[in-house]
PDB file of N, CA and C in Angstrom:
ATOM      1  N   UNK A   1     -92.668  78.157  18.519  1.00  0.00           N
ATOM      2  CA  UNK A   1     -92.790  76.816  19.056  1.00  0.00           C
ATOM      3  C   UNK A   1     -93.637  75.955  18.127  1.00  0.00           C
ATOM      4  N   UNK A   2     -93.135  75.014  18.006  1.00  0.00           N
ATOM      5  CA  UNK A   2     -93.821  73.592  17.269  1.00  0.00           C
ATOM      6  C   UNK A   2     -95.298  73.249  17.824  1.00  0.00           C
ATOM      7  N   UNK A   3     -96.343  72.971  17.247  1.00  0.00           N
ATOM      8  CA  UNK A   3     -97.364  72.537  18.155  1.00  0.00           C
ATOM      9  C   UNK A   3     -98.121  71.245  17.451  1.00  0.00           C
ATOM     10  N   UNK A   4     -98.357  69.963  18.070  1.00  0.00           N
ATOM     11  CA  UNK A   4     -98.925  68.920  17.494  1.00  0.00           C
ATOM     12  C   UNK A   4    -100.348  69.432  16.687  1.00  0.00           C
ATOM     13  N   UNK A   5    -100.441  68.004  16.242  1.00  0.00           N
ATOM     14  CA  UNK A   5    -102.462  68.080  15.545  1.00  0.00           C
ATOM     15  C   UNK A   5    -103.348  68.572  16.141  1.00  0.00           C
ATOM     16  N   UNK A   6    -103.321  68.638  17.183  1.00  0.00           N
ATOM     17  CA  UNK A   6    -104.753  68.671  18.289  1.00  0.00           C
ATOM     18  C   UNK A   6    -104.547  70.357  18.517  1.00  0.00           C
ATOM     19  N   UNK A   7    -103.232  71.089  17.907  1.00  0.00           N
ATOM     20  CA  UNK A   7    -102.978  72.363  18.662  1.00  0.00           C
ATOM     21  C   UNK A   7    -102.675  72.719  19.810  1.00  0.00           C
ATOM     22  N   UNK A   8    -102.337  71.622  20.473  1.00  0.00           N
ATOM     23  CA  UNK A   8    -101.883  71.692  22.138  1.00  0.00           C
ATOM     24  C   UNK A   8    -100.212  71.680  22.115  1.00  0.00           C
ATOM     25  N   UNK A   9     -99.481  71.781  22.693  1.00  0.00           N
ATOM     26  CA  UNK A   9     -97.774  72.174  23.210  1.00  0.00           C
ATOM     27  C   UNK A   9     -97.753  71.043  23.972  1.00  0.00           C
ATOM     28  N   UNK A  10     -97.416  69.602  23.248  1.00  0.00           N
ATOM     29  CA  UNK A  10     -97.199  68.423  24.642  1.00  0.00           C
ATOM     30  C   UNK A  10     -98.202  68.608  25.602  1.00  0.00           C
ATOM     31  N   UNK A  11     -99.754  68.393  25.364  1.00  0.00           N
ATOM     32  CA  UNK A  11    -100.892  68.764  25.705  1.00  0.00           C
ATOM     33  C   UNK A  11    -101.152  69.710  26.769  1.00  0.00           C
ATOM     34  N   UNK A  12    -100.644  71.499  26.741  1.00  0.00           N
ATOM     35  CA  UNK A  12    -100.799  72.720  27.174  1.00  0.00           C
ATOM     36  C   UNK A  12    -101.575  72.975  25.889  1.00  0.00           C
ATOM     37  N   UNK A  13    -102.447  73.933  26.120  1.00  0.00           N
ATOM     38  CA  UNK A  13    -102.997  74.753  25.686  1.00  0.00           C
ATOM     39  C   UNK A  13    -102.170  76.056  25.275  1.00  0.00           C
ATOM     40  N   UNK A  14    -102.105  76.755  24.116  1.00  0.00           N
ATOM     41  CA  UNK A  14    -101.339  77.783  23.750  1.00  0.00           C
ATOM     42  C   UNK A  14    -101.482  78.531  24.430  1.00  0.00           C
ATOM     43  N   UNK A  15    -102.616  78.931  25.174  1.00  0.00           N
ATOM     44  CA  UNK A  15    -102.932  80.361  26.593  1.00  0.00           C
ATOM     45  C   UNK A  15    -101.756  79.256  27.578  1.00  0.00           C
ATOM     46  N   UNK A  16    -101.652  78.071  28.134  1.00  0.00           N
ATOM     47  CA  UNK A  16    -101.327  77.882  28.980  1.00  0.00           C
ATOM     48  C   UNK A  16     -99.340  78.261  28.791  1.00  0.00           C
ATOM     49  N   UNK A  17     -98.905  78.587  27.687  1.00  0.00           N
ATOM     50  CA  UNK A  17     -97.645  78.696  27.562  1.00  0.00           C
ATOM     51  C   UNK A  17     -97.193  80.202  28.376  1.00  0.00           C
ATOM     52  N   UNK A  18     -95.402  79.950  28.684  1.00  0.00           N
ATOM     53  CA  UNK A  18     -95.366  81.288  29.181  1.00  0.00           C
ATOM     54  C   UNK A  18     -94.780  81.900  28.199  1.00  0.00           C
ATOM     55  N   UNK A  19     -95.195  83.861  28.133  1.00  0.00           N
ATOM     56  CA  UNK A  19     -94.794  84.920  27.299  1.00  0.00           C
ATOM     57  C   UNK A  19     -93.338  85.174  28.392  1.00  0.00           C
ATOM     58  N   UNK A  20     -92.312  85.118  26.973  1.00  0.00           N
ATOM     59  CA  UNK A  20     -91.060  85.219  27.663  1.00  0.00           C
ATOM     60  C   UNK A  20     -91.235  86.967  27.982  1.00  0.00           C
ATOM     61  N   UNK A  21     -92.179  88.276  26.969  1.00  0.00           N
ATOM     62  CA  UNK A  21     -92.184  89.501  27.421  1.00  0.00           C
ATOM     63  C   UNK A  21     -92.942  89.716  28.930  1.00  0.00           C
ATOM     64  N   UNK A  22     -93.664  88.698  29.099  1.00  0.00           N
ATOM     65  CA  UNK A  22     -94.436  89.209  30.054  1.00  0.00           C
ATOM     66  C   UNK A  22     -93.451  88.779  31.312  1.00  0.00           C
ATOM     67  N   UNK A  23     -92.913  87.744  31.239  1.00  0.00           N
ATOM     68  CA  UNK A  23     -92.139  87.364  31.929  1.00  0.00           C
ATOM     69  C   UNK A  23     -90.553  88.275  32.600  1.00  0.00           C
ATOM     70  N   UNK A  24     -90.295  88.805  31.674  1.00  0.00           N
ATOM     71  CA  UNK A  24     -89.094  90.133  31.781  1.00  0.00           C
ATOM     72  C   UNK A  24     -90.207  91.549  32.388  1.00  0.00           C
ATOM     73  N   UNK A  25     -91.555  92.013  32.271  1.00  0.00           N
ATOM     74  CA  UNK A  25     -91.740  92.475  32.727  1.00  0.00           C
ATOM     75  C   UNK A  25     -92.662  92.720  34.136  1.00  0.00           C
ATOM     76  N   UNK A  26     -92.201  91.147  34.151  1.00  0.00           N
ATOM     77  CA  UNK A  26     -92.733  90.701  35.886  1.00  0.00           C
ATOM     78  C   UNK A  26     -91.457  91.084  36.596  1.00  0.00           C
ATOM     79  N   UNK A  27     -90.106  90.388  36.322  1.00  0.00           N
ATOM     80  CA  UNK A  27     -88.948  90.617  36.784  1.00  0.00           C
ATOM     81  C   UNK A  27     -88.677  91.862  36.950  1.00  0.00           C
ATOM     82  N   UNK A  28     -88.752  92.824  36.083  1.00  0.00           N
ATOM     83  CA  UNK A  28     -87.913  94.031  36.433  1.00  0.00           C
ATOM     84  C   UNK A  28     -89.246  95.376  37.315  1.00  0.00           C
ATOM     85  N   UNK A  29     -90.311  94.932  37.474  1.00  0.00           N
ATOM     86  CA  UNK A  29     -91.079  95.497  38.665  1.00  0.00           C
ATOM     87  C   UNK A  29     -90.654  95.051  39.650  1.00  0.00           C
ATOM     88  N   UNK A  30     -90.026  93.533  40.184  1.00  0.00           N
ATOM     89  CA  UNK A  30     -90.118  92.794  40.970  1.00  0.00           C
ATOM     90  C   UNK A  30     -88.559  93.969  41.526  1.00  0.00           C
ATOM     91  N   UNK A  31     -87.791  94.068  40.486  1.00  0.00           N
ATOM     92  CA  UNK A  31     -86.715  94.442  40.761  1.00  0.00           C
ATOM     93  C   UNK A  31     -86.586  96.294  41.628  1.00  0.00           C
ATOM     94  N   UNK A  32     -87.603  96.697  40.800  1.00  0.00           N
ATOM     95  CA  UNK A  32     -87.656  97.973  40.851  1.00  0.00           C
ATOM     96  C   UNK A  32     -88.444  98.018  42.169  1.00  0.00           C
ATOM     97  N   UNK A  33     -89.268  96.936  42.551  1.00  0.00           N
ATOM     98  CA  UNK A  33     -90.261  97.411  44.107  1.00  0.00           C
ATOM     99  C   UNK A  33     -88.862  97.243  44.843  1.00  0.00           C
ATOM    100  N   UNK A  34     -88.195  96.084  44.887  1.00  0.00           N
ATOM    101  CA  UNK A  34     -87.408  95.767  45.890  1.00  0.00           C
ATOM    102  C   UNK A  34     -86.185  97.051  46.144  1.00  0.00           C
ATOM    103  N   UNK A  35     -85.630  96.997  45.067  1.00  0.00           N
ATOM    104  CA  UNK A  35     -84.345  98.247  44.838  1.00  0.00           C
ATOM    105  C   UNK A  35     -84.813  99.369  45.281  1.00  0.00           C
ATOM    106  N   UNK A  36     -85.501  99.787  44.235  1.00  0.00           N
ATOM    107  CA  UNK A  36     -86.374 101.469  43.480  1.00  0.00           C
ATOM    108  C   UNK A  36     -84.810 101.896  43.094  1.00  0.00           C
ATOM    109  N   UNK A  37     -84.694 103.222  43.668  1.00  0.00           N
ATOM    110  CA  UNK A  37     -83.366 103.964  43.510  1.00  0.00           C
ATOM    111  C   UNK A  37     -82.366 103.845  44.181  1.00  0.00           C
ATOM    112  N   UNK A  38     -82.325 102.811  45.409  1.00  0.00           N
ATOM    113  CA  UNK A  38     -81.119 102.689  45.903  1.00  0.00           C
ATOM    114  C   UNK A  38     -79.858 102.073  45.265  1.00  0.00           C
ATOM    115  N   UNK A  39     -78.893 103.001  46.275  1.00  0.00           N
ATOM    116  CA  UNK A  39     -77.672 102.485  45.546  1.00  0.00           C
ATOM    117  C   UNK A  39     -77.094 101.453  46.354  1.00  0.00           C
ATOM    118  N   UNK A  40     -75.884 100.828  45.663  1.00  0.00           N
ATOM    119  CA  UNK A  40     -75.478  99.447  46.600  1.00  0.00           C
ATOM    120  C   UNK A  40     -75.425  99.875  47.738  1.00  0.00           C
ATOM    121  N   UNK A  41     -75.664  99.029  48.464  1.00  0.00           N
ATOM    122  CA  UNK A  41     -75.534  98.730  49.903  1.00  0.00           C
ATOM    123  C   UNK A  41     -75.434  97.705  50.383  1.00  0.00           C
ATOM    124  N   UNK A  42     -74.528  97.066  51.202  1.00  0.00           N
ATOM    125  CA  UNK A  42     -73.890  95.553  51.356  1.00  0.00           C
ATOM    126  C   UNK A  42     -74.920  94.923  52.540  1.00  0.00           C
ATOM    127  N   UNK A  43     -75.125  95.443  52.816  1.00  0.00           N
ATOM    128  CA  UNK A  43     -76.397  95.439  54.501  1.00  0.00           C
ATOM    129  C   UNK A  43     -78.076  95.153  54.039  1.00  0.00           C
ATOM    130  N   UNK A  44     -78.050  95.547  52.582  1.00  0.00           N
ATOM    131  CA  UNK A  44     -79.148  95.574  52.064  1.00  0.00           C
ATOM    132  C   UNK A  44     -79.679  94.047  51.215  1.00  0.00           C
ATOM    133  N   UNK A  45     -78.505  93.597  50.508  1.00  0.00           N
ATOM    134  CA  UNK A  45     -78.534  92.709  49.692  1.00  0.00           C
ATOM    135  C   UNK A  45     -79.159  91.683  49.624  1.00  0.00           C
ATOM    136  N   UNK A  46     -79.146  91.090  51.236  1.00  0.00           N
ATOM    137  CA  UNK A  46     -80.396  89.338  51.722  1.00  0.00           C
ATOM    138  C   UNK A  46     -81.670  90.252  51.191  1.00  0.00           C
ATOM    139  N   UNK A  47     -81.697  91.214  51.858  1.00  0.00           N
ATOM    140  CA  UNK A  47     -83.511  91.592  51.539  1.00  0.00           C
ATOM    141  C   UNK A  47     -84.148  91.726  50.350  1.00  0.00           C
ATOM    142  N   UNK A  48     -82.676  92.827  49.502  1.00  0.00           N
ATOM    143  CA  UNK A  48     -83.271  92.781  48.034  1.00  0.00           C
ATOM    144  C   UNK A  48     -83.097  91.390  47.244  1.00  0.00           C
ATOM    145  N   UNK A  49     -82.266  90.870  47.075  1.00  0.00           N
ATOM    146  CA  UNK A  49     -82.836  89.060  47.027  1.00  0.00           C
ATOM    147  C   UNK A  49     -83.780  88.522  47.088  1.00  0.00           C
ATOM    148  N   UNK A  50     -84.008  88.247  48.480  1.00  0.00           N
ATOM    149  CA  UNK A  50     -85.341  87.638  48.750  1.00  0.00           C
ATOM    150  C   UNK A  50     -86.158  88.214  48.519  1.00  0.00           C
ATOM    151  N   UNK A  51     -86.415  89.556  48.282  1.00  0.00           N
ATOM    152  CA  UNK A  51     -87.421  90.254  47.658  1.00  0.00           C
ATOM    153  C   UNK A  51     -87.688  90.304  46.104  1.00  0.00           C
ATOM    154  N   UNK A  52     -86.669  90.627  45.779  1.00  0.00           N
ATOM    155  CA  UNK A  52     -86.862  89.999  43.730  1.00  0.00           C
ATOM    156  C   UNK A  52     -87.541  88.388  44.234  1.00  0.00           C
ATOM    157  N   UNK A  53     -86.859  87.587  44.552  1.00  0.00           N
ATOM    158  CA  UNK A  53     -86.958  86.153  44.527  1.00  0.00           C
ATOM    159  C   UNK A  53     -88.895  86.045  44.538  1.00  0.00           C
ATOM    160  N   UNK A  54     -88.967  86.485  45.814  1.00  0.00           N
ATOM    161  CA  UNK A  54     -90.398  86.593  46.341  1.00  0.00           C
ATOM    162  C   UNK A  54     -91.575  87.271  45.754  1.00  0.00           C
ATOM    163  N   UNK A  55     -90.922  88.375  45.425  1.00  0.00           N
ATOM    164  CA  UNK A  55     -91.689  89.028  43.837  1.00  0.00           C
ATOM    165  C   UNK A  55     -92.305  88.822  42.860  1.00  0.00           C
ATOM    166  N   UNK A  56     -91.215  87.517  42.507  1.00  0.00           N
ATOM    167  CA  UNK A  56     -91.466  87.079  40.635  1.00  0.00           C
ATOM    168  C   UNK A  56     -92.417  86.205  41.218  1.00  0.00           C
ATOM    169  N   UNK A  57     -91.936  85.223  42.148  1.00  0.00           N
ATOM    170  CA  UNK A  57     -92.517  83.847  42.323  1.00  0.00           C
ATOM    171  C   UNK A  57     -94.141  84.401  42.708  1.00  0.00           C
ATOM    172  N   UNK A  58     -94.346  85.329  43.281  1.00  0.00           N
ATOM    173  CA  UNK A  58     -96.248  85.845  43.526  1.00  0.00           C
ATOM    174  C   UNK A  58     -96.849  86.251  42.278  1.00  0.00           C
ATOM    175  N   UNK A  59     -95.877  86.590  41.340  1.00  0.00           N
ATOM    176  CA  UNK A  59     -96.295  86.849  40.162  1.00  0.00           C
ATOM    177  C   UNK A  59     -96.560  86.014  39.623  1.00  0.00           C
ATOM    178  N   UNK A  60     -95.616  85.033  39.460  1.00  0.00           N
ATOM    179  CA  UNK A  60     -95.273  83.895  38.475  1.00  0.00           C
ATOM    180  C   UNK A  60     -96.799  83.386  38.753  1.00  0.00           C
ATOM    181  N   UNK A  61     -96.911  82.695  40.158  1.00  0.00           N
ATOM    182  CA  UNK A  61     -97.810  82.127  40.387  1.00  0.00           C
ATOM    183  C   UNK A  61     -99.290  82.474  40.369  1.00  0.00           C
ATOM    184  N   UNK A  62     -99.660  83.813  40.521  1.00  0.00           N
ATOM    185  CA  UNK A  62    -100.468  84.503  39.853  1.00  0.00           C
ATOM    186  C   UNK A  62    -100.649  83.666  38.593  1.00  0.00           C
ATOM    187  N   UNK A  63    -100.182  84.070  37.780  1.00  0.00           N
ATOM    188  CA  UNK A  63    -100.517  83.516  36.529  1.00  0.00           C
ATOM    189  C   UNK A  63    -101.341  82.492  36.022  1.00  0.00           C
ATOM    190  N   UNK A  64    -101.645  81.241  37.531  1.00  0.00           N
ATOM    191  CA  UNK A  64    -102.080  80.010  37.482  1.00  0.00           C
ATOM    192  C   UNK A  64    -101.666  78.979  36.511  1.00  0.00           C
ATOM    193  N   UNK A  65    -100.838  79.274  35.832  1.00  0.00           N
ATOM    194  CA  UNK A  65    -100.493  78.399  34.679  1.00  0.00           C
ATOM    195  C   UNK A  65     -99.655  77.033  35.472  1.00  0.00           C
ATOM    196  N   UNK A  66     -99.480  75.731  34.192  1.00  0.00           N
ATOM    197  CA  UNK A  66     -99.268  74.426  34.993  1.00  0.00           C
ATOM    198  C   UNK A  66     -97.980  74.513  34.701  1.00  0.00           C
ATOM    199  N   UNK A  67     -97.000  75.311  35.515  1.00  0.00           N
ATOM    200  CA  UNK A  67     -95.826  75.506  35.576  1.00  0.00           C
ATOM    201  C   UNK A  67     -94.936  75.066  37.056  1.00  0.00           C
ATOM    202  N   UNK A  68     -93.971  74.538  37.342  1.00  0.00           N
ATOM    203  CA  UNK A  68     -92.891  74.965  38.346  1.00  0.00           C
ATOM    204  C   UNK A  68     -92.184  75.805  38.203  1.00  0.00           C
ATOM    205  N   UNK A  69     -91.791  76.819  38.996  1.00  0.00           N
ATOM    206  CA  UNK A  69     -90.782  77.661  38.370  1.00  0.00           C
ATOM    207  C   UNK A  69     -90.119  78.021  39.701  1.00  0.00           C
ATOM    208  N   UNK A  70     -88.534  78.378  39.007  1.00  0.00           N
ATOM    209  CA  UNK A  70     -86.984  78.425  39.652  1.00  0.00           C
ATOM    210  C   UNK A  70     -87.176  79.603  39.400  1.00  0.00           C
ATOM    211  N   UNK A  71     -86.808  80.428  40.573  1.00  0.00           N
ATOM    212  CA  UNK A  71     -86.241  82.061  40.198  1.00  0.00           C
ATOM    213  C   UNK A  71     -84.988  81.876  41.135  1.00  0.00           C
ATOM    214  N   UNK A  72     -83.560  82.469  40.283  1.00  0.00           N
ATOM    215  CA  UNK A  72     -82.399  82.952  40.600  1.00  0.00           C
ATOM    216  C   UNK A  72     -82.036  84.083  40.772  1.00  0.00           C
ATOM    217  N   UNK A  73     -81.920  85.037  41.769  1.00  0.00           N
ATOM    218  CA  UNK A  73     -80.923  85.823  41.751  1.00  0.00           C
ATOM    219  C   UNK A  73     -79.766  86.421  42.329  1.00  0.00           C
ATOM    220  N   UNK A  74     -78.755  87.040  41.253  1.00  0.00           N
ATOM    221  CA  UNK A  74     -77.381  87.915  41.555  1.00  0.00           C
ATOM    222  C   UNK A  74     -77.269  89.076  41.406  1.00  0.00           C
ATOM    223  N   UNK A  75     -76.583  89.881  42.649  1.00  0.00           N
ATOM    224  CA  UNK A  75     -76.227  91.162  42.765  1.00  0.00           C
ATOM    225  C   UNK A  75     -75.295  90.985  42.983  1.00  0.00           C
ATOM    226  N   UNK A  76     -74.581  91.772  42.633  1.00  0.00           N
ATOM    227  CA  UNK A  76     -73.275  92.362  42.861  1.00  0.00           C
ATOM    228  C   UNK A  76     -72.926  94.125  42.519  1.00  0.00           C
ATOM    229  N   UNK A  77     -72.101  94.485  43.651  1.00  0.00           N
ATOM    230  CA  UNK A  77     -71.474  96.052  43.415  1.00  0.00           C
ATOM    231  C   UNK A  77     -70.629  96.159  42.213  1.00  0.00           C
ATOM    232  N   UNK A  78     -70.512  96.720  41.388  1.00  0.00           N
ATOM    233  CA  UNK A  78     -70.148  97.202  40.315  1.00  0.00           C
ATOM    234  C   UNK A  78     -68.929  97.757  40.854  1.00  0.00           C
ATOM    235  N   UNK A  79     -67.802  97.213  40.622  1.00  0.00           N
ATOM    236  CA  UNK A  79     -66.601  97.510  41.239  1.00  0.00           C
ATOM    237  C   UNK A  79     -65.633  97.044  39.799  1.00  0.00           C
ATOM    238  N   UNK A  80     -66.037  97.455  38.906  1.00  0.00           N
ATOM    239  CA  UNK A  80     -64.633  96.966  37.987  1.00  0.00           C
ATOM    240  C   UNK A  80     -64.282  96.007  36.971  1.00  0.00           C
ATOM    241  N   UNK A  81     -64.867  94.863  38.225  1.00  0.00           N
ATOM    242  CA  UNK A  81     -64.842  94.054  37.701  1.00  0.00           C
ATOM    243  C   UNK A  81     -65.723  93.322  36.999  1.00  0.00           C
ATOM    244  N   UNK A  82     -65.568  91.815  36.131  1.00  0.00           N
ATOM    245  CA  UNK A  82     -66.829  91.306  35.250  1.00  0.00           C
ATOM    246  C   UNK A  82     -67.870  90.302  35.661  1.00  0.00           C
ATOM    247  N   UNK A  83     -68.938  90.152  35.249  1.00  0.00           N
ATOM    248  CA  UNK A  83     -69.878  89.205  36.165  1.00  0.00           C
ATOM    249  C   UNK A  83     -70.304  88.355  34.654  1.00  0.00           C
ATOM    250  N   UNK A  84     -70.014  87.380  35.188  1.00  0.00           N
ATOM    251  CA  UNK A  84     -69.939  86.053  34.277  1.00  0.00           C
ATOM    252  C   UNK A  84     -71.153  84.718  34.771  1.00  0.00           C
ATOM    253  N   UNK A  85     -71.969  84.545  33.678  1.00  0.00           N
ATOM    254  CA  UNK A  85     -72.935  83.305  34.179  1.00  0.00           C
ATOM    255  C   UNK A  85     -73.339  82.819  33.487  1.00  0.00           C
ATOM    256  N   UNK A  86     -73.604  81.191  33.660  1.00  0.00           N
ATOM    257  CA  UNK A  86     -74.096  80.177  32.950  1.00  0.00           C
ATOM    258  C   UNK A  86     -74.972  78.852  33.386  1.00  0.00           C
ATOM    259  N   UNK A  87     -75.469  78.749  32.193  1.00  0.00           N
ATOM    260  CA  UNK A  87     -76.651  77.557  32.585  1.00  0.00           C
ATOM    261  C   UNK A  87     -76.625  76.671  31.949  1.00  0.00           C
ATOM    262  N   UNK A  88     -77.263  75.483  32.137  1.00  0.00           N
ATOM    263  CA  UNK A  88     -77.050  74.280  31.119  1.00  0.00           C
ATOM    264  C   UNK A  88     -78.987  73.884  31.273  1.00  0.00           C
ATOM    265  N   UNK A  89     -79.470  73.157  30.238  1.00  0.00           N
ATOM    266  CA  UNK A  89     -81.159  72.693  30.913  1.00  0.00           C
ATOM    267  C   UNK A  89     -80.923  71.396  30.103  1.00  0.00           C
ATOM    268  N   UNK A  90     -81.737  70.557  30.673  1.00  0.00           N
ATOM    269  CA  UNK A  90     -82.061  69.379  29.410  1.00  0.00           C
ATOM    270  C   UNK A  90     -84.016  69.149  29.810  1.00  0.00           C
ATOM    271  N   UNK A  91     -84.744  69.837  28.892  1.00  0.00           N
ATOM    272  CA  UNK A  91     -86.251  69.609  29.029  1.00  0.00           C
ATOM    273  C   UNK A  91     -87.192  69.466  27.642  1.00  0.00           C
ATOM    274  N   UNK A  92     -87.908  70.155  28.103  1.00  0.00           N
ATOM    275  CA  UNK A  92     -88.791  69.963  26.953  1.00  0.00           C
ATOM    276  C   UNK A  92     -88.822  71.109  26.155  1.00  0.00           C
ATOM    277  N   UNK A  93     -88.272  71.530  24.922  1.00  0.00           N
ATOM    278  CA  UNK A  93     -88.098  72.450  24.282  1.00  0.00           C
ATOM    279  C   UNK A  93     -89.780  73.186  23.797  1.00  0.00           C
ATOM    280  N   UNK A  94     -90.681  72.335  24.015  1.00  0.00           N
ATOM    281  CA  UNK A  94     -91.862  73.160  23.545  1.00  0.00           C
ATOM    282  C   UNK A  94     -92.383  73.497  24.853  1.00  0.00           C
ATOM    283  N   UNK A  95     -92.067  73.401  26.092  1.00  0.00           N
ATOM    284  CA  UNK A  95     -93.072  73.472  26.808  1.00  0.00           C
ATOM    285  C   UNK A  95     -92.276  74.286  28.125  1.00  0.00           C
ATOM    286  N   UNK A  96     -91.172  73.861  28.223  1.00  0.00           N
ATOM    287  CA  UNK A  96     -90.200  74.731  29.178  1.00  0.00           C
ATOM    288  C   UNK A  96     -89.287  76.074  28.808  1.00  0.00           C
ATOM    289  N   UNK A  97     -88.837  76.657  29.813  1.00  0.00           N
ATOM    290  CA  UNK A  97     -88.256  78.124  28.958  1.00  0.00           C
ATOM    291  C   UNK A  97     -87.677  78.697  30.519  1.00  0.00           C
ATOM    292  N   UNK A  98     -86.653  79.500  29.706  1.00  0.00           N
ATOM    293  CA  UNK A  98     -85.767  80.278  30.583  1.00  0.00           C
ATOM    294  C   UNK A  98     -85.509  82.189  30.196  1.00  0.00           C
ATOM    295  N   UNK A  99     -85.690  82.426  31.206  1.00  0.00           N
ATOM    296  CA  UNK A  99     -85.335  84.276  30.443  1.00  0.00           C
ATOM    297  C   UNK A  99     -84.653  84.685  31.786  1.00  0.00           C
ATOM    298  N   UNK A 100     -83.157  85.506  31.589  1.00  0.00           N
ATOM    299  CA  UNK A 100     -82.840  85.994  32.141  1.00  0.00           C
ATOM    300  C   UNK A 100     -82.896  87.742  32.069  1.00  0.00           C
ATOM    301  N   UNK A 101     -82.807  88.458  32.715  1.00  0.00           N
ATOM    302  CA  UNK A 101     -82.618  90.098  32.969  1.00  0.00           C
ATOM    303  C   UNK A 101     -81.592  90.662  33.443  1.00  0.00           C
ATOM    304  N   UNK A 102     -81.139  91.301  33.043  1.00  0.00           N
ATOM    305  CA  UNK A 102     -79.820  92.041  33.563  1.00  0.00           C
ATOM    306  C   UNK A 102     -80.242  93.473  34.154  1.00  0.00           C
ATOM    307  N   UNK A 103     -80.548  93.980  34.606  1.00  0.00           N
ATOM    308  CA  UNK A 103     -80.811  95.750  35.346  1.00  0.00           C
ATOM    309  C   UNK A 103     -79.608  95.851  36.006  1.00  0.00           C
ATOM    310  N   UNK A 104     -79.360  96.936  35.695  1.00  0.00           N
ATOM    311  CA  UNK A 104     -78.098  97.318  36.444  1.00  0.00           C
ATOM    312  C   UNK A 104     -78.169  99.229  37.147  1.00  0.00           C
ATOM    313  N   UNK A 105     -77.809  99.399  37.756  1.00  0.00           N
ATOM    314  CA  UNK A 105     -77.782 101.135  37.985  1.00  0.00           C
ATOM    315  C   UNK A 105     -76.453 101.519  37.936  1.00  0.00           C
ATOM    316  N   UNK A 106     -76.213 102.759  38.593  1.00  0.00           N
ATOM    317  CA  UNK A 106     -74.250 103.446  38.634  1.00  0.00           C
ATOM    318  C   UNK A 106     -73.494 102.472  39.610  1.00  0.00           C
ATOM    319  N   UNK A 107     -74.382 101.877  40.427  1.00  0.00           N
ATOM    320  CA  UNK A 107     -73.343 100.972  41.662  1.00  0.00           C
ATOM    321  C   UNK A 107     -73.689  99.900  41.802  1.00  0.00           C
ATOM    322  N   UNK A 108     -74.694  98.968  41.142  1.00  0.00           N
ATOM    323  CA  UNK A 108     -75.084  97.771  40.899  1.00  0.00           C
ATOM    324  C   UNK A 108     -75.570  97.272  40.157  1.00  0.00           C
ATOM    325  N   UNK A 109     -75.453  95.746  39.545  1.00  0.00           N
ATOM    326  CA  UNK A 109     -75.327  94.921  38.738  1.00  0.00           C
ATOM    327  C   UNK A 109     -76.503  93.888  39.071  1.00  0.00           C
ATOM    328  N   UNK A 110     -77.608  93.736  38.720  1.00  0.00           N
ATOM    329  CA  UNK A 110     -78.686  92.417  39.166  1.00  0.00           C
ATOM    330  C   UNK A 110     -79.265  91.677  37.583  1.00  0.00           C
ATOM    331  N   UNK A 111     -78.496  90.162  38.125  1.00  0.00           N
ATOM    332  CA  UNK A 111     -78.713  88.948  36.971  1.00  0.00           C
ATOM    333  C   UNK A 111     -80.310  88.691  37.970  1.00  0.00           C
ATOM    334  N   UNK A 112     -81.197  88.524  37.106  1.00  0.00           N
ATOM    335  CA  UNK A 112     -82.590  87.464  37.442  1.00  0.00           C
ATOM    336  C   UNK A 112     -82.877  86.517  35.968  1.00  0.00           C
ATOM    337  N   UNK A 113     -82.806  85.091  37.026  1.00  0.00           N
ATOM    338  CA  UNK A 113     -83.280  84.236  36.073  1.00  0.00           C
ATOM    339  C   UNK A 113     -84.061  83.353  36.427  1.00  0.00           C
ATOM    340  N   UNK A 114     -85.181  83.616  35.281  1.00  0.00           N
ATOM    341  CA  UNK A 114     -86.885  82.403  35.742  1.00  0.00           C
ATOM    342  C   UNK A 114     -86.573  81.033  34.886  1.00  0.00           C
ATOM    343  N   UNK A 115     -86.375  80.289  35.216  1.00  0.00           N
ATOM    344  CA  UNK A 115     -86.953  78.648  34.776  1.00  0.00           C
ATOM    345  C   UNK A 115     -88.280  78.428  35.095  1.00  0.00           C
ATOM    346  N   UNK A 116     -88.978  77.738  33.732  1.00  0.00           N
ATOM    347  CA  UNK A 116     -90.093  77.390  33.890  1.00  0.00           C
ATOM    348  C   UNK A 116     -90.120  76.134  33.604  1.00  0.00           C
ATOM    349  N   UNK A 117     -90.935  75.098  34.198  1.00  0.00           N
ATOM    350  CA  UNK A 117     -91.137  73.751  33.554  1.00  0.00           C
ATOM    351  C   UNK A 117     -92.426  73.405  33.886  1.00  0.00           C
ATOM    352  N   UNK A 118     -93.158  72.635  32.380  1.00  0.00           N
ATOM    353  CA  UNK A 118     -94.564  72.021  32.497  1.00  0.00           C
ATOM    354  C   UNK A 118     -94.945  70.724  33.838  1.00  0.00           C
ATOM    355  N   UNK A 119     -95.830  70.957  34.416  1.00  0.00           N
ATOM    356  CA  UNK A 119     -95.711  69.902  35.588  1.00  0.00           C
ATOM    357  C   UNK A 119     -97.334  68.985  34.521  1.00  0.00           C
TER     358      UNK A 119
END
């Protein structure tokens, strides 16, 4: 990332930026409390959702940093077929950021994706 004279990111502080690693390994705890080893289950799915969802975002926010952040996620049973996704952003390239995760097991497929933006 680019950073002005003063050394600030569109006046963040370089601590105040987010680590896209730390960020993938907020997600896939988030993933692993909610899941662990289960296999698909269609009955299960609102909970593990809202549980990744609810996960990242205690994390995220943990962090205290001067962020908003979007968490998305998709499951789907691994049946064959292909799982296809896309995003578009228009922000601030030094100061906003996106990381998605893919985890998958033998019978399911989970997209998580964090948007972050400087408030």
């Amino acid at each position: 990332m680019a950073h002005d004279e003063e050394g600030a990111f569109d006046g963040l502080a370089e601590d105040d930026l987010m680590d896209d690693a730390e960020v993938d390994t907020m997600v896939r705890e988030a993933i692993s409390t909610a899941v662990g080893d289960n296999q698909f289950l269609h009955t299960k799915i609102d909970a593990w959702s809202n549980n990744i969802v609810e996960g990242c975002l205690k994390k995220l926010a943990a962090l205290s940093k001067p962020f908003k952040y979007v968490v998305t996620c998709n499951l789907t049973q691994k049946a064959g077929a292909g799982l296809h996704a896309a995003s578009c952003t228009r922000w601030n390239d030094k100061t906003d950021g996106k990381l998605t995760v893919q985890w998958e097991n033998n019978t399911m497929i989970i997209l998580v994706t964090v948007y972050w933006l400087a408030i």
